[in-house]
Protein backbone atom coordinates (compact mmCIF):
# COMPACT_ATOMS: atom_id res chain seq x y z
CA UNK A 1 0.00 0.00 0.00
CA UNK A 2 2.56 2.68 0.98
CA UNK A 3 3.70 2.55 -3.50
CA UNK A 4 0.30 4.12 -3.97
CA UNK A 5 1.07 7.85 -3.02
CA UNK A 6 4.77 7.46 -5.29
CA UNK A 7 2.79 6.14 -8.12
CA UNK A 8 0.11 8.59 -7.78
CA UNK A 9 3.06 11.69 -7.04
CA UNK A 10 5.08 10.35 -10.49
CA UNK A 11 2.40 11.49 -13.16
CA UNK A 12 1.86 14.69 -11.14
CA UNK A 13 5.48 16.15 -11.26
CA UNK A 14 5.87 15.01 -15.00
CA UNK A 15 2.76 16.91 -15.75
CA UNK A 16 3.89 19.91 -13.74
CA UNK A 17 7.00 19.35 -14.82
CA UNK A 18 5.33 19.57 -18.75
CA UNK A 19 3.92 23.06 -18.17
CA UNK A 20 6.76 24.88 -17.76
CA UNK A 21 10.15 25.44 -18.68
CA UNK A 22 11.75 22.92 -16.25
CA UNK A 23 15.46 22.17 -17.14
CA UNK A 24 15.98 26.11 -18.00
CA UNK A 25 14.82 27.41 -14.85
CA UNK A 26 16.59 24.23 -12.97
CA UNK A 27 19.97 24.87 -14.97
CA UNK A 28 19.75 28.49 -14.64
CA UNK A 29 19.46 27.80 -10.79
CA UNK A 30 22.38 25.61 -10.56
CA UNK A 31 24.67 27.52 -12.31
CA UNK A 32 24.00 30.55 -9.86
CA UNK A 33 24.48 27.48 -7.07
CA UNK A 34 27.80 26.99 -8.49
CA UNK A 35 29.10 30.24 -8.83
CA UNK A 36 28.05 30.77 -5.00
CA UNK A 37 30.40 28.01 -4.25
CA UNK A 38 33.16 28.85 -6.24
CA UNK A 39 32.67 32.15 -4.01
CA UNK A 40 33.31 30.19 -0.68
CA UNK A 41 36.66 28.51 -2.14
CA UNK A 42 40.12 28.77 -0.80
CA UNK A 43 41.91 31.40 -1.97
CA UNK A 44 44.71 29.09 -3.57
CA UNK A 45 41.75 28.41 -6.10
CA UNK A 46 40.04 31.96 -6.43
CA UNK A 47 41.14 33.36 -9.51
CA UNK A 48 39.26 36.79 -9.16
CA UNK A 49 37.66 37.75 -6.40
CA UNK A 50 35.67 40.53 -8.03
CA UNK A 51 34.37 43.81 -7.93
CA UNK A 52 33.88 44.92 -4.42
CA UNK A 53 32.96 41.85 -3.42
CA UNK A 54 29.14 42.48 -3.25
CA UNK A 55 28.06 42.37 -6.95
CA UNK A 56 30.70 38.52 -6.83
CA UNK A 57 27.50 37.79 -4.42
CA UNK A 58 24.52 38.96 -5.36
CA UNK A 59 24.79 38.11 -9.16
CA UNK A 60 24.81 34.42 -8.34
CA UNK A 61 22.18 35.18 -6.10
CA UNK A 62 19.94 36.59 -8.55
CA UNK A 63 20.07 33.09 -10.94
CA UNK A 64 19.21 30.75 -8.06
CA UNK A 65 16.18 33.25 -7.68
CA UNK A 66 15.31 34.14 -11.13
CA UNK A 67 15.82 30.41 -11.74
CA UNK A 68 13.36 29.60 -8.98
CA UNK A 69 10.75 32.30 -10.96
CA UNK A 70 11.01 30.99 -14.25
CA UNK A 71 10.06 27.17 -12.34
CA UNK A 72 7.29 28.59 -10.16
CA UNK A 73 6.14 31.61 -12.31
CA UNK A 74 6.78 30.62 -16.16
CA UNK A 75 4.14 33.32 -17.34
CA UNK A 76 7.13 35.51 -17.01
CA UNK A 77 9.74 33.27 -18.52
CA UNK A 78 10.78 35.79 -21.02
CA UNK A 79 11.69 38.85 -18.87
CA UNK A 80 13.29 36.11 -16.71
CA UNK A 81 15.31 34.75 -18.90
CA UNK A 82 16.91 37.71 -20.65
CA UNK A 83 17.42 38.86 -16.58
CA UNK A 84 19.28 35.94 -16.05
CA UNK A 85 21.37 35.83 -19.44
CA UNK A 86 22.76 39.20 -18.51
CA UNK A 87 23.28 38.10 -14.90
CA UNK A 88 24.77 35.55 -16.24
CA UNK A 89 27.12 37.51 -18.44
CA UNK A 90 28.02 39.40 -15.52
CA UNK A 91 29.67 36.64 -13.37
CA UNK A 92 32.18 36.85 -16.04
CA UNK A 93 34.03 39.98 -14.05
CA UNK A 94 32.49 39.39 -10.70
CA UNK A 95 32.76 35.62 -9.52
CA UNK A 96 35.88 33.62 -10.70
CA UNK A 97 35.13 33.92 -14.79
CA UNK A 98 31.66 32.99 -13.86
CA UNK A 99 32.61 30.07 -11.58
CA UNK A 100 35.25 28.85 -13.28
CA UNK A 101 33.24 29.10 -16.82
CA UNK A 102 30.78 25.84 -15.48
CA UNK A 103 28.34 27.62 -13.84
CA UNK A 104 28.42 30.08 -16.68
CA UNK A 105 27.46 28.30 -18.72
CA UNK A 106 24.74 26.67 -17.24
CA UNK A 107 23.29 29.87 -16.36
CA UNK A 108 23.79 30.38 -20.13
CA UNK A 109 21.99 27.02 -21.24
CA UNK A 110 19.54 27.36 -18.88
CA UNK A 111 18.49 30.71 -19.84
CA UNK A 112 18.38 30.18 -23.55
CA UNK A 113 15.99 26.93 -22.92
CA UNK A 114 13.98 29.00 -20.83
CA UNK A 115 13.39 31.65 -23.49
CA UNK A 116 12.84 29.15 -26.13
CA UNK A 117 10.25 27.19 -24.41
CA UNK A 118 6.41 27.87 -25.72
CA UNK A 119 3.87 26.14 -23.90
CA UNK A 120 1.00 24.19 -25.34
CA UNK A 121 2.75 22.43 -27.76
CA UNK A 122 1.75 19.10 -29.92
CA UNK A 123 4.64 16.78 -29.68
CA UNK A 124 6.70 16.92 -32.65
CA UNK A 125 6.46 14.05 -35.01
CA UNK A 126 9.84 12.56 -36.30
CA UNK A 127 10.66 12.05 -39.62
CA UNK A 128 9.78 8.49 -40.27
CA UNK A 129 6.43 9.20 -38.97
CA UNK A 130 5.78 12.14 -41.06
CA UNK A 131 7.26 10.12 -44.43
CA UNK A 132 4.49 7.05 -43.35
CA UNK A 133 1.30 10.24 -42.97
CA UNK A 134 2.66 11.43 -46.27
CA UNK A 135 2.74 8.45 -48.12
CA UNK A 136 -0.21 6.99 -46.77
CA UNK A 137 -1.98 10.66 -47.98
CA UNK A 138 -0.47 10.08 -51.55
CA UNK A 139 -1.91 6.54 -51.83
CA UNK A 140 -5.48 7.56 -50.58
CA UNK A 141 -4.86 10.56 -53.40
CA UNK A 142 -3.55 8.37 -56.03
CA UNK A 143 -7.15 5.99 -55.96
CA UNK A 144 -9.12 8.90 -56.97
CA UNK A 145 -11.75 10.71 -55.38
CA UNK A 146 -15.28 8.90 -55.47
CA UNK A 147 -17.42 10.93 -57.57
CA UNK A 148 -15.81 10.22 -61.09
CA UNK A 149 -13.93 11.83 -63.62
CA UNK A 150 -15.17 15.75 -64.47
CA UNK A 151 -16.81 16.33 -61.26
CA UNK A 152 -13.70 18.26 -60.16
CA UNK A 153 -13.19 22.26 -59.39
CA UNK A 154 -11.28 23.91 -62.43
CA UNK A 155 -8.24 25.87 -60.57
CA UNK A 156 -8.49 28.31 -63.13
CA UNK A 157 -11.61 30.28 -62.54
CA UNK A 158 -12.73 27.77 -59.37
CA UNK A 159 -15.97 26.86 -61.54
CA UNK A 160 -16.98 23.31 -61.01
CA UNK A 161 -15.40 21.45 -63.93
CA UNK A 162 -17.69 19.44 -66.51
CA UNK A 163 -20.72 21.51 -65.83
CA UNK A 164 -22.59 24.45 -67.85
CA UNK A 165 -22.38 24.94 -71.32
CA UNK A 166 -20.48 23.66 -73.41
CA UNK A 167 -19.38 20.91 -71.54
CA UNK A 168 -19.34 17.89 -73.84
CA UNK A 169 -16.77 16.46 -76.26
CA UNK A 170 -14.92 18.69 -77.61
CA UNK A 171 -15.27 21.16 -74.95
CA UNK A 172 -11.68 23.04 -73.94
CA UNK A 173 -10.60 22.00 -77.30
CA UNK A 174 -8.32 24.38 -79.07
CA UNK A 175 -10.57 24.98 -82.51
C-alpha cells in the first residue's frame, strides 16, 4: 500500500514538470548554485575575487532566484530569462570567470531553454512518422476521389469542372 502515493506523485510532477520550462529554470538555478560556491573557495583556487565583493555575491544570487521564478512563475519566462542571461554575463568579471566558466554556462543554457520554451505544444512528429502520414496521404490521393472523372473544381476560374455549357466532347478544345 505505501507505493500508492509514489505512483500517484510520479504522473503529477511530470505533468507539472510539462507546463513549464523545467530544465531552464533548474539549470539556470544551478549555475548561480555553483558560482556561490566557487565564491566560498580557498583562496589558492580563487582566480578573481571581483568587484567589491558584493556584486561577486549577489549576481549568483539573482540566478538561483530568477531560476526559482522561471520554475514557479513561467508566465514571465521571457523577462526572466533575458534577466538571467545578462546576470549571467556578468559573473564573467564578478565571480571567478563565472565560476570557473561551469556555472556560466549553465546559467547560459539554462536561460536560452527557458526563453525558447512555448507552452502548449503538440509533440513533434519525427521524420519516419511524417514520411508514413505522407505516403499513406499520396496513396489515398492516387485511388481517386469517389465521384468520377469531371466532377472536379477547375483551378483556373474555381468553376466546377464538366458543368454548364459547353461541356461535352470537344469542350476546352483548341478549334
Amino acid at each position: 500500500m505505501p507505493d500508492r502515493p509514489r505512483q500517484a506523485l510520479r504522473p503529477a510532477f511530470r505533468g507539472w514538470r510539462a507546463r513549464r520550462p523545467f530544465w531552464g529554470g533548474l539549470l539556470l538555478a544551478l549555475g548561480g548554485g555553483e558560482i556561490l560556491l566557487t565564491e566560498k573557495a580557498s583562496l589558492k583556487v580563487v582566480m578573481h575575487i571581483g568587484m567589491q565583493g558584493l556584486a561577486g555575491y549577489l549576481l549568483p544570487t539573482l540566478m538561483v532566484l530568477l531560476g526559482l521564478l522561471i520554475l514557479f512563475n513561467p508566465g514571465q519566462r521571457l523577462f526572466y530569462s533575458i534577466t538571467g542571461i545578462l546576470v549571467t554575463l556578468g559573473t564573467w568579471l564578478t565571480s571567478n570567470l563565472g565560476g570557473f566558466f561551469i556555472g556560466l554556462l549553465l546559467g547560459a543554457v539554462g536561460s536560452c531553454l527557458a526563453f525558447g520554451w512555448l507552452p502548449d505544444q503538440e509533440p513533434r512528429v519525427d521524420r519516419r512518422e511524417r514520411r508514413a502520414q505522407a505516403r499513406a496521404a499520396a496513396q489515398g490521393a492516387a485511388a481517386g476521389p469517389a465521384g468520377g472523372v469531371g466532377q472536379g473544381v477547375d483551378a483556373g476560374t474555381g468553376a466546377a469542372a464538366g458543368t454548364g455549357a459547353g461541356a461535352g466532347a470537344g469542350a476546352g478544345e483548341p478549334s
